[in-house]
Protein backbone atom coordinates (compact mmCIF):
# COMPACT_ATOMS: atom_id res chain seq x y z
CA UNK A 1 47.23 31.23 42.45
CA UNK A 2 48.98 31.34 46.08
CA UNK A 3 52.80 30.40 44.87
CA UNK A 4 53.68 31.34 48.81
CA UNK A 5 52.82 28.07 50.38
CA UNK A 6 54.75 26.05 47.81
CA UNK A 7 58.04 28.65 48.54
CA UNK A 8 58.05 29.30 44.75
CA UNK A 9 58.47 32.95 43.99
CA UNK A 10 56.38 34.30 40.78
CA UNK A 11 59.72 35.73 39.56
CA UNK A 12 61.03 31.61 39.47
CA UNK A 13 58.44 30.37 37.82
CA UNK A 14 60.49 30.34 34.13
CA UNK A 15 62.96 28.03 36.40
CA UNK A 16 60.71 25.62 37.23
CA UNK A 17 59.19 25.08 34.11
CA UNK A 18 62.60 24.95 32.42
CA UNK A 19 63.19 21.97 34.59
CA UNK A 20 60.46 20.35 35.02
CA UNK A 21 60.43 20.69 30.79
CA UNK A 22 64.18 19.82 30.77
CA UNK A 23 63.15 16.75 33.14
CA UNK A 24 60.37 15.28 30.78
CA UNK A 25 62.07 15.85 27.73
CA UNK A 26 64.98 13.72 29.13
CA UNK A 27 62.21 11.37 30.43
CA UNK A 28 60.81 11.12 26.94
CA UNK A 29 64.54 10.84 25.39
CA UNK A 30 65.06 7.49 27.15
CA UNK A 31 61.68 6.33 26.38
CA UNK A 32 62.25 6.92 23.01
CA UNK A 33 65.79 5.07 23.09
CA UNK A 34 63.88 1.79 25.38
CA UNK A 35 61.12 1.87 22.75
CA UNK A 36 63.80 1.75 20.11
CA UNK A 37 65.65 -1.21 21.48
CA UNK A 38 62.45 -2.91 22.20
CA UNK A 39 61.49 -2.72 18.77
CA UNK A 40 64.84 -3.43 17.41
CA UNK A 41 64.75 -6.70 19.60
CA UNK A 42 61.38 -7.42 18.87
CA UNK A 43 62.02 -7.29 14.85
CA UNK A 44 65.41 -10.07 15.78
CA UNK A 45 62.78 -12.05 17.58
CA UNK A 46 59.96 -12.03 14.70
CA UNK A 47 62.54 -13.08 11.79
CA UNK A 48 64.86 -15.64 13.83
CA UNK A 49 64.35 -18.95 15.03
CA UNK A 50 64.20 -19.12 18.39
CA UNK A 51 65.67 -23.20 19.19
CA UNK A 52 68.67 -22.22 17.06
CA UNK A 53 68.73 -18.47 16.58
CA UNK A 54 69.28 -18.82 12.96
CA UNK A 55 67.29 -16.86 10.24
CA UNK A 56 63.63 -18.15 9.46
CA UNK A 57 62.43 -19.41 5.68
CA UNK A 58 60.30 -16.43 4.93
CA UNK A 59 62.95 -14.13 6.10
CA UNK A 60 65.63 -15.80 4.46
CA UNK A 61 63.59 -15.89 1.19
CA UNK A 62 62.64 -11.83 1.22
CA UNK A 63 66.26 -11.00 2.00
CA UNK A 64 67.93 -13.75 -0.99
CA UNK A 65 64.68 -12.35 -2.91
CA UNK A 66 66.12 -8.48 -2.29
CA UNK A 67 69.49 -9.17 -3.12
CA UNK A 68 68.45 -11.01 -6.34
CA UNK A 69 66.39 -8.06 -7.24
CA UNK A 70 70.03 -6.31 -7.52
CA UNK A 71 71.93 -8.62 -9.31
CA UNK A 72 74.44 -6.81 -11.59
CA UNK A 73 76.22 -9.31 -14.16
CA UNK A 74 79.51 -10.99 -13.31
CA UNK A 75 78.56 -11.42 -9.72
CA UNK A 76 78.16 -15.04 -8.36
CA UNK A 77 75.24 -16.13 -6.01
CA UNK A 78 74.91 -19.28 -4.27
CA UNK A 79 72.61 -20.83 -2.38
CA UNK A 80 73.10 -23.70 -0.21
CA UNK A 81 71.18 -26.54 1.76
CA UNK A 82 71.88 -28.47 4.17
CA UNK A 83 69.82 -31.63 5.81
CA UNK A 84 70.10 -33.66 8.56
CA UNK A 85 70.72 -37.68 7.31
CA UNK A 86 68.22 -40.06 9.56
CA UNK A 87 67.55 -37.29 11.77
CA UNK A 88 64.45 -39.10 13.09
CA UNK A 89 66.05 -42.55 14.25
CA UNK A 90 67.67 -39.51 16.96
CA UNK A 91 64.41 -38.43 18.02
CA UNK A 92 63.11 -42.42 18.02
CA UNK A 93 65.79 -43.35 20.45
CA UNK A 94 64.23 -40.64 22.83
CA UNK A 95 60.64 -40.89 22.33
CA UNK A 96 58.81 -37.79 23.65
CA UNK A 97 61.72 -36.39 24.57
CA UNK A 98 63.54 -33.45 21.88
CA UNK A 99 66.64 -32.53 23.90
CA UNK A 100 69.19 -34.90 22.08
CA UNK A 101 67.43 -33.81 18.79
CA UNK A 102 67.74 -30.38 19.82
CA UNK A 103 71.27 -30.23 20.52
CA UNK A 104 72.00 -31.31 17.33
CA UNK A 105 70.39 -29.01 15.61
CA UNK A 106 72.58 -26.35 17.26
CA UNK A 107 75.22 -27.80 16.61
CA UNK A 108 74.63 -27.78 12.96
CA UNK A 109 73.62 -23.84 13.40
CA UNK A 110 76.36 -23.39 15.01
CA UNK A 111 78.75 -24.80 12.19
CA UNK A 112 77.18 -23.11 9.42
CA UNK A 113 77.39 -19.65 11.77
CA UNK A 114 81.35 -19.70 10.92
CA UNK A 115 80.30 -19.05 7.39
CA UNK A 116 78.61 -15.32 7.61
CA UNK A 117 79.64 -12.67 5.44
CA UNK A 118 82.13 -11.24 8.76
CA UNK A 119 84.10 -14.80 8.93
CA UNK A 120 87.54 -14.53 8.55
CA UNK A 121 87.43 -18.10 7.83
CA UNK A 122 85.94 -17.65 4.47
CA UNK A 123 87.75 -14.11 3.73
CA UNK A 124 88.44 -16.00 0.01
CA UNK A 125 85.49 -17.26 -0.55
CA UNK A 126 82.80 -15.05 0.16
CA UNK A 127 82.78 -11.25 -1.35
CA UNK A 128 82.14 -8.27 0.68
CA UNK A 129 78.83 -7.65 -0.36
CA UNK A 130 75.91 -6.91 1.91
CA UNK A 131 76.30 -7.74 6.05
CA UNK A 132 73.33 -9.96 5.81
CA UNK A 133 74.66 -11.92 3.26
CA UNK A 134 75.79 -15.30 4.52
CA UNK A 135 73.57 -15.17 7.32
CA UNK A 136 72.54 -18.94 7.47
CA UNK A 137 68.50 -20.12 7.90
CA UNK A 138 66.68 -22.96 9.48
CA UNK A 139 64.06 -23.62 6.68
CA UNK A 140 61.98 -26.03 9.34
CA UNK A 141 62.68 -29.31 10.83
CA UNK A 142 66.03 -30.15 10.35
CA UNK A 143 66.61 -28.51 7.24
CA UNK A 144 69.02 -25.52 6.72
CA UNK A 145 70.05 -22.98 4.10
CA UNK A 146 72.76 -20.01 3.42
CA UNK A 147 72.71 -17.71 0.51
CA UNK A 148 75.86 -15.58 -0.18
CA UNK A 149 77.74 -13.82 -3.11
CA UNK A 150 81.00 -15.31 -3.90
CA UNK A 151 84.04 -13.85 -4.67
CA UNK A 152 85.59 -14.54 -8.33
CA UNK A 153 89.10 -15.85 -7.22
CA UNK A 154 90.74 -18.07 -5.10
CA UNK A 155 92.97 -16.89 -1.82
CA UNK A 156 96.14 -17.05 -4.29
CA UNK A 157 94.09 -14.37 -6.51
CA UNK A 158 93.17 -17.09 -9.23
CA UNK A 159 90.31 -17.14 -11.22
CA UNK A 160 88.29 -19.71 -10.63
CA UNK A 161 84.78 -21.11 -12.14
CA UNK A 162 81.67 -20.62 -10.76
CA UNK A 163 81.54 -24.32 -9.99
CA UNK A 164 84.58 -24.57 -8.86
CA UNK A 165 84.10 -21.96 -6.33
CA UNK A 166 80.40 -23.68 -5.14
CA UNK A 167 82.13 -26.57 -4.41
CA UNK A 168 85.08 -24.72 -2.26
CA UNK A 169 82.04 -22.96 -0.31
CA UNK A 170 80.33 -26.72 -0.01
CA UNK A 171 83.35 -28.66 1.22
CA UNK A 172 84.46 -25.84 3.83
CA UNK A 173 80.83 -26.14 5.40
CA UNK A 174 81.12 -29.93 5.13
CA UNK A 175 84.46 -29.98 7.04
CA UNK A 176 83.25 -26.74 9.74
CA UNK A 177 80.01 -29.43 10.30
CA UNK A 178 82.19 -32.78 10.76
CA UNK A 179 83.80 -30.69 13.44
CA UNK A 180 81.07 -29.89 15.41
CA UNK A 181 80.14 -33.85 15.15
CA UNK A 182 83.75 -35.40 15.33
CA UNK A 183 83.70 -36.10 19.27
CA UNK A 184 79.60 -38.07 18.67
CA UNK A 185 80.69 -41.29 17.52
CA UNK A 186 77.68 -42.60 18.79
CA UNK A 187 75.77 -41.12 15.99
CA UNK A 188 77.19 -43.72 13.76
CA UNK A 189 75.10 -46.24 15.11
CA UNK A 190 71.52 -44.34 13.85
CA UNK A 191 73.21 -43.71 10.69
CA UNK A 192 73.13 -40.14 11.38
CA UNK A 193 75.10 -37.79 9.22
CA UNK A 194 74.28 -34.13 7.43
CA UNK A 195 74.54 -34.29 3.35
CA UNK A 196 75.52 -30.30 1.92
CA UNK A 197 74.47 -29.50 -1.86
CA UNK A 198 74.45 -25.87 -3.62
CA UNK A 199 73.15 -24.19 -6.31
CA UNK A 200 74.38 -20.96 -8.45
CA UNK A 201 72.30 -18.53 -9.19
CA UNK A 202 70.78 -18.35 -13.00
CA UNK A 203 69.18 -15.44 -14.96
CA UNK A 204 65.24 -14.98 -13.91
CA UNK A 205 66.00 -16.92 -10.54
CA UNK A 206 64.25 -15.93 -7.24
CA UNK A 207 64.79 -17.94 -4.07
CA UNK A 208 62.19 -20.15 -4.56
CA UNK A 209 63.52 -21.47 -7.86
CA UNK A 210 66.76 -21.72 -5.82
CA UNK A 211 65.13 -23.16 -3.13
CA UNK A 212 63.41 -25.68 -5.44
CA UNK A 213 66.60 -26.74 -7.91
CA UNK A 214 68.83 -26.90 -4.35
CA UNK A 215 66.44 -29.36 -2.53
CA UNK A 216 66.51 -31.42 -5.88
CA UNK A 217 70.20 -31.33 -5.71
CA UNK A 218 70.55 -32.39 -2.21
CA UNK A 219 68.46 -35.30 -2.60
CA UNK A 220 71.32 -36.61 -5.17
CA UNK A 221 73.72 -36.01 -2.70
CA UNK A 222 71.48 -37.66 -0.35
CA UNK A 223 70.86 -40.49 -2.51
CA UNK A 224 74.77 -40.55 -3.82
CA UNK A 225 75.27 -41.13 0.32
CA UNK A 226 73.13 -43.96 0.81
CA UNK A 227 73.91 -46.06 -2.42
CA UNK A 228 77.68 -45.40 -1.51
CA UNK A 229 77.48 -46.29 2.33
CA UNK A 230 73.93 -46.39 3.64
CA UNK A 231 74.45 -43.37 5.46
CA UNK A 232 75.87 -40.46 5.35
CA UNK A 233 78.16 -38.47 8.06
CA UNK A 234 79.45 -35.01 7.55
């Protein structure tokens, strides 16, 4: 082959190859890294919600489901659900038009997002288990669930039930969602409201027995609402 014309000399030829190998290798580096991000946002895509960026059912259930698996004894799980009260008389006031629902499901996803495992706002409530734990879910329609471990003592460093503690977790989520509501008095007039219920886990649970004995639960609370006031407002 006639190197000449290209002004390579034979005697170079090991430094071109070095670079052009150096220069594909990098190449392939970054491709690797883009294909890796891709992926990584692909997987955050495939398990979240996209209207409020919270965790979908079946992903929620496989991670409760994995953390369940690991159970040791003395350590308290909770699940808890929360559901939009007359949710639809919203949507009614704006036939075929979702935006007013929508922003009100964000608004509840964005309550119960103060409550992950990282929130400083529940340092005495939640243990340091696994980063996913806490992580809330949008189980469909305008129904909503987080599962976490709690800790065994209060923030004065006394012991405290199991109940006791699942209602602390319930009423901080009830007052973090009448926050996010307190400046929509005109929700009053549909009756709208969000009822919060939990459940602790039991020996032999999975999530869907949670997820079962919780949605019972919240229907109490939901009917405790109505028969007290007729509705129900966080």
């Amino acid at each position: 082959m006639n190197l000449s014309k290209y002004n390579i000399e034979p005697s170079h030829i090991p430094d071109v190859a070095f670079v052009a190998i150096t220069g594909l290798a990098a190449f392939l580096g970054v491709s690797r890294q883009k294909l890796k991000r891709e992926n990584r946002h692909l997987h955050h895509e495939l398990i979240h919600d996209d209207l409020t960026g919270l965790l979908t059912k079946r992903a929620f259930i496989e991670r409760a489901d994995k953390r369940l698996a690991e159970a040791k004894p003395g350590r308290i799980y909770a699940m808890l659900f929360v559901d939009a009260d007359n949710f639809k008389a919203i949507n009614d006031k704006h036939p075929g038009q979702h935006a007013e629902g929508d922003n009100i499901l964000k608004s509840i996803a964005r309550g119960l997002k103060k409550h992950t495992r990282q929130s400083e706002q529940l340092g005495d409530l939640l243990a340091h288990g696994k980063r996913e734990d806490g992580e809330p879910a949008r189980l469909g329609g305008d129904e909503f669930a987080v599962f976490a471990e709690l800790t065994a003592r209060n923030e004065q460093g006394e012991a405290m039930s199991d109940q006791e503690k699942l209602d602390a977790f319930v009423a901080r989520i009830n007052h973090d969602l009448s926050v996010e509501f307190q400046d929509r008095p005109d929700l009053d007039e549909h009756g709208f409201g969000v009822s919060v219920a939990g459940t602790l886990f039991r020996p032999d649970d999975t999530a869907e027995t949670m997820l079962m004995r919780g949605d019972y639960e919240l229907k109490q609370v939901k009917a405790a609402h109505h028969e007290a006031q007729g509705s129900y407002r966080a």
